[in-house]
Protein backbone atom coordinates (compact mmCIF):
# COMPACT_ATOMS: atom_id res chain seq x y z
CA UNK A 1 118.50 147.12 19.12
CA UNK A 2 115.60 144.48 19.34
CA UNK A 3 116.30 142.01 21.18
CA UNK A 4 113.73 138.72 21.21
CA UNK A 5 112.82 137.49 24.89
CA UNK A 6 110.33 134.84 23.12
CA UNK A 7 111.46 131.25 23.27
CA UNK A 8 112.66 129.72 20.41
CA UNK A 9 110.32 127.11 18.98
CA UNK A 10 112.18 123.94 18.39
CA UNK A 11 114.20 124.17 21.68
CA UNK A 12 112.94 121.80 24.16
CA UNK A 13 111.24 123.49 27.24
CA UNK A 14 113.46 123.33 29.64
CA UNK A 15 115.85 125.10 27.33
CA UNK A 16 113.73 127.95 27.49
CA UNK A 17 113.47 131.01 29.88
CA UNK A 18 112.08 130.00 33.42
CA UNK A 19 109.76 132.27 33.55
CA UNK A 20 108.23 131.37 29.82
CA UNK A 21 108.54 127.22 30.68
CA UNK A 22 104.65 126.04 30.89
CA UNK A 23 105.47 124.03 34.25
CA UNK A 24 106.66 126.99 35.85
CA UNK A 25 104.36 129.61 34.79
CA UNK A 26 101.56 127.76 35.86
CA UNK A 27 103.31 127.03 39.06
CA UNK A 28 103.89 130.83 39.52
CA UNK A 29 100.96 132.42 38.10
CA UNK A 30 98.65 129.63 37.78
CA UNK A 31 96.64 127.46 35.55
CA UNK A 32 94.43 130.20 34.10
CA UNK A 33 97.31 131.78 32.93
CA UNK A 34 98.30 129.78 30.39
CA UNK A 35 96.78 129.11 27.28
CA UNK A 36 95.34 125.84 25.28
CA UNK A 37 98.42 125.25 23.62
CA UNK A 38 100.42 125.67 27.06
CA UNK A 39 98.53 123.42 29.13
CA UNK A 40 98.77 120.85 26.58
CA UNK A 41 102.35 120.82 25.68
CA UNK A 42 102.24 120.24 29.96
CA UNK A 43 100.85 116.77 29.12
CA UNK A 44 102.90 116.27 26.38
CA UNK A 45 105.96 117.08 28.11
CA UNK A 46 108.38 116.86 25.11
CA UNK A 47 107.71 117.43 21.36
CA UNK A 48 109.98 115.93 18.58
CA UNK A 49 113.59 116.92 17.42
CA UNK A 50 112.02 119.37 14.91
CA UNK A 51 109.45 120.66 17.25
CA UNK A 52 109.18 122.10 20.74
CA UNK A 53 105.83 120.43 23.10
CA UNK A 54 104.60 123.63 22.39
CA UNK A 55 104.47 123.57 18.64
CA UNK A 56 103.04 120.23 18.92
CA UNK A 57 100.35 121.24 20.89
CA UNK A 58 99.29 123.76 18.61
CA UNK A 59 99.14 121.24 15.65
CA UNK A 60 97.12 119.16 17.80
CA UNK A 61 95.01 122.01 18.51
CA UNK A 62 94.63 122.33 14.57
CA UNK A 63 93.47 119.21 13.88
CA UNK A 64 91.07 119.86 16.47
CA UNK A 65 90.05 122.85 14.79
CA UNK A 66 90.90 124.75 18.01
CA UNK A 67 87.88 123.49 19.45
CA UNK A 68 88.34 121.65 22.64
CA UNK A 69 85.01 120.38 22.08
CA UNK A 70 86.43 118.33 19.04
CA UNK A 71 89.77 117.52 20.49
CA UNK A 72 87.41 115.14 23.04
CA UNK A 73 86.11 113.02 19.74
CA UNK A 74 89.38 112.85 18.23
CA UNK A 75 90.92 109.25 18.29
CA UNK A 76 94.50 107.62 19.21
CA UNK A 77 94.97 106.70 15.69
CA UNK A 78 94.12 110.30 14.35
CA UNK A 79 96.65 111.85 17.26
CA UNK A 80 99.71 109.25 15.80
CA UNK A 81 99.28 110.83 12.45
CA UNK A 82 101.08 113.54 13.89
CA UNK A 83 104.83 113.53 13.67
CA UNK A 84 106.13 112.93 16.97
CA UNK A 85 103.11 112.05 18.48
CA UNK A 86 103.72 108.54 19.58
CA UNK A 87 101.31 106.44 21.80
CA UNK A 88 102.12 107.47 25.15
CA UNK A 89 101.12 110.62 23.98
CA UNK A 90 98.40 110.21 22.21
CA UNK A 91 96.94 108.21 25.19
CA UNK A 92 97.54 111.02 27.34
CA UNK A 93 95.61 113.34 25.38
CA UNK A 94 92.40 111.19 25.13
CA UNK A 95 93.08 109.99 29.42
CA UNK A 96 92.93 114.04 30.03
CA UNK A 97 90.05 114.75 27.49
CA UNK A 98 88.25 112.00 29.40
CA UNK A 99 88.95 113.47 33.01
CA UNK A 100 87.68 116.76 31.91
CA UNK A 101 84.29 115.09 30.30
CA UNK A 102 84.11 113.05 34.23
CA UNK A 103 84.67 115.98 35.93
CA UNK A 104 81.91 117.54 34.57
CA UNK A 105 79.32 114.88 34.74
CA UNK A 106 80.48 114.48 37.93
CA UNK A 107 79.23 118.54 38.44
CA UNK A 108 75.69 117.76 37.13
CA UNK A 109 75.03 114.23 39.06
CA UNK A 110 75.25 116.49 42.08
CA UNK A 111 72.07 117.06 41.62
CA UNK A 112 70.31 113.64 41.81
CA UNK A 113 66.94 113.52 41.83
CA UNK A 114 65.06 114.08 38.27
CA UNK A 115 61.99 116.14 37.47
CA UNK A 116 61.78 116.66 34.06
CA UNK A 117 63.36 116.21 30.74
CA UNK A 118 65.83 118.38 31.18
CA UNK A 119 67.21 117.37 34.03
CA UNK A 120 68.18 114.01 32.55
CA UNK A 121 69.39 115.62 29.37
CA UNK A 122 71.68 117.88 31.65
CA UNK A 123 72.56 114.73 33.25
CA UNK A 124 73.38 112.46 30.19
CA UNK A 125 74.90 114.76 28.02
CA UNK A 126 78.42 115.67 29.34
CA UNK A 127 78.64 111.62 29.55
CA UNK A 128 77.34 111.47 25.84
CA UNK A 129 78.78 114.61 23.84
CA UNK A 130 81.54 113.69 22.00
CA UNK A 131 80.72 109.98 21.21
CA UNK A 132 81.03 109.29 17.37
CA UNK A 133 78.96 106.46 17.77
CA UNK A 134 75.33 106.12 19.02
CA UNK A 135 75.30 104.51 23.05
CA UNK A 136 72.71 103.72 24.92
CA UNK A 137 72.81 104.45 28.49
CA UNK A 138 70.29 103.91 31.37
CA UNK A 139 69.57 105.87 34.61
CA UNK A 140 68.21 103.94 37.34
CA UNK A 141 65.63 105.99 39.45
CA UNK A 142 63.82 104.76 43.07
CA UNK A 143 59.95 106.01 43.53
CA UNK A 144 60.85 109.50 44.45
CA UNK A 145 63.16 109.99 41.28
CA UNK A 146 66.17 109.89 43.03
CA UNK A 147 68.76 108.92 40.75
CA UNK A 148 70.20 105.43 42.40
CA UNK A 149 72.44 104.51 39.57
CA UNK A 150 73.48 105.01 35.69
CA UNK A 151 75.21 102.38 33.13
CA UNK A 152 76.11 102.29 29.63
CA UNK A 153 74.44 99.39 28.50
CA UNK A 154 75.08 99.42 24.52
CA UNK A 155 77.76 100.99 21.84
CA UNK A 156 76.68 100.92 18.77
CA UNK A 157 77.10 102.43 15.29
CA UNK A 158 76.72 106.32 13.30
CA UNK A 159 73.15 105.62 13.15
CA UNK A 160 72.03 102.65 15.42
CA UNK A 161 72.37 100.50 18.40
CA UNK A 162 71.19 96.96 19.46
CA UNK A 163 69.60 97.39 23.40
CA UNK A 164 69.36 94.38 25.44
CA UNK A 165 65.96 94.43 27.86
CA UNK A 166 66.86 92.06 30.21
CA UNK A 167 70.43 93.79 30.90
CA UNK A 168 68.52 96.24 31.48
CA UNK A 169 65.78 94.83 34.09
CA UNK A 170 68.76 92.14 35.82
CA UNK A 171 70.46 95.56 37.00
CA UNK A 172 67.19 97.20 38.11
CA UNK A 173 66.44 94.48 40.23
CA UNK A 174 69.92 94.54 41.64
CA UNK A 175 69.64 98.48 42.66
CA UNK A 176 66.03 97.85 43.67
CA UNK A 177 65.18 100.53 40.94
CA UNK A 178 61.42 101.28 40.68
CA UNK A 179 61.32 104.12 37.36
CA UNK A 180 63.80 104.25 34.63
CA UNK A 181 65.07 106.99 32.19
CA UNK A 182 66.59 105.46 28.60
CA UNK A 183 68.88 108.19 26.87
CA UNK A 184 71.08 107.95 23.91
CA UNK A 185 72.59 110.29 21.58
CA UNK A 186 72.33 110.82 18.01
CA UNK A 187 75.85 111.63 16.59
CA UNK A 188 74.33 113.41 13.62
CA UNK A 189 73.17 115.91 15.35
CA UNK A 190 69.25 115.21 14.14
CA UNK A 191 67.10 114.99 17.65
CA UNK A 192 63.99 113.24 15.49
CA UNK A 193 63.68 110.30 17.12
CA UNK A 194 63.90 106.87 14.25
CA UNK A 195 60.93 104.31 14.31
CA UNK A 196 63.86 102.29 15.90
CA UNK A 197 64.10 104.61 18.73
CA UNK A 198 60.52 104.05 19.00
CA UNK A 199 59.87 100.45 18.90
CA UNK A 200 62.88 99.55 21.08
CA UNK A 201 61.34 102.41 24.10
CA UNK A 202 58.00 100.56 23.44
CA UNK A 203 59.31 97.34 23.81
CA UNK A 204 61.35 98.16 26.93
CA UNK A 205 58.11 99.57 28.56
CA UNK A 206 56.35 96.68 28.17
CA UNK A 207 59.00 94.88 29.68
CA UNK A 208 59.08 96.99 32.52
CA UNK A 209 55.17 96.16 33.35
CA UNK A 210 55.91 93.40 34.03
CA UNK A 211 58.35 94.06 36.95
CA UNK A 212 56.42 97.25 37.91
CA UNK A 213 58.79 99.04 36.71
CA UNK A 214 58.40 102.47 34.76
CA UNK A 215 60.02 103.76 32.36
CA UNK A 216 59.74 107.80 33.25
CA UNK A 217 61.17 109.30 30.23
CA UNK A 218 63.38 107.94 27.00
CA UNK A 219 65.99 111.08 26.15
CA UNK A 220 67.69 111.61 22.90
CA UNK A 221 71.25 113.75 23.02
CA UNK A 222 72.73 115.72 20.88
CA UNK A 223 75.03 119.08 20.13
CA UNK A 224 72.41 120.93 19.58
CA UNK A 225 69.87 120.40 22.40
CA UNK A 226 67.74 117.06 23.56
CA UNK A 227 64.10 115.62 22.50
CA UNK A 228 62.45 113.82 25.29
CA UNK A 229 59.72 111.25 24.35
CA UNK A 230 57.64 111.86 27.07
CA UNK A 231 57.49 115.69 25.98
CA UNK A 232 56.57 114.62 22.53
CA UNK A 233 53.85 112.26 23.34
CA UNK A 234 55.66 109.29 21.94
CA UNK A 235 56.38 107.21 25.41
């Protein structure tokens, strides 16, 4: 006679074997052993009357197109859409997503002091890679490139953002920055910089003769790679 060991999907997880409950495998055998699905229904904690955590972390999963990658760009409103996937939830899905993306910039700004383009691209794009929108962040550098500070100093839109110079130069000043590096990304995934991208890397240079300040590098991000300007002739 077969008998099925496998918990049954629309009990709640506590109501299922010990040894199959997410909490406690990962307790027991730990964190590797568990799969996508798993892990997430840990965060979730319960799923709906019609649906264990577990099913509702695979239909999260889904949506995401069981990419991880895409479950980071995915948005509060998108995750309610789900049945049973209130708020709470929904925020604890993006708070994790963004914990993961921090613990891995937090990997690559280790290594602080920048040589070439791709250095700073390694550097910017774990903070950059699953923004839907284009943002424009700055890295603060002293004379012997070692990276002194970063900020985000612009959101903007699919295809553009508006950059503020003297935001820019007021926080130099204050971290007694001497060389800058300007990144942003380019949600499209097209790493040509625009004449936009141009002028407004021009402009900022200028600027930044003027304070003897200079600007190093200007570092466009994307999912499939990075284009520096200074590589390309263009700063």
């Amino acid at each position: 006679m077969f008998v099925n060991v496998n918990p049954v999907p629309h009990l709640a997880m506590h109501q299922w074997p010990e040894s199959e409950q997410p909490r406690e495998k990962l307790v027991n055998k730990g964190p590797d052993a568990l799969n996508d699905a798993e892990l997430l229904a840990i965060l979730l904690h319960t799923g709906h009357k019609s649906k264990s955590a577990l099913e509702l972390a695979r239909e999260i999963l889904r949506l995401a197109g069981n990419n991880l990658s895409e479950l980071g760009k995915i948005s509060v409103n998108q995750l309610q859409q789900l049945r049973g996937m209130g708020y709470a939830k929904a925020v604890t899905v993006i708070a994790a997503m963004e914990l993961a993306r921090r613990r891995q910039a937090g990997n690559i700004h280790k290594k602080t002091v920048i040589r070439n383009g791709a250095d700073a691209a390694l550097f910017f794009k774990p903070l950059l890679a699953d923004h839907r929108y284009e943002t424009f962040y700055v890295m603060f550098l002293n004379h012997a490139n070692k990276v002194l500070h970063y900020r985000c100093v612009s959101h903007g839109g699919m295809t553009s953002t508006v950059v503020d110079p003297r935001l820019i130069f007021r926080e130099a000043l204050e971290v007694h920055a001497t060389r800058l590096v300007l990144c942003h990304n380019h949600p499209s995934g097209n790493l040509r910089p625009s004449q936009a991208d141009i002028r407004i890397t021009h402009k900022i240079k200028e600027v930044g003769q003027l304070f003897d300040m200079e600007i190093l590098d200007h570092i466009i991000v994307a999912e499939t790679g990075y284009c520096s300007l200074a590589e390309e002739g263009m700063l």
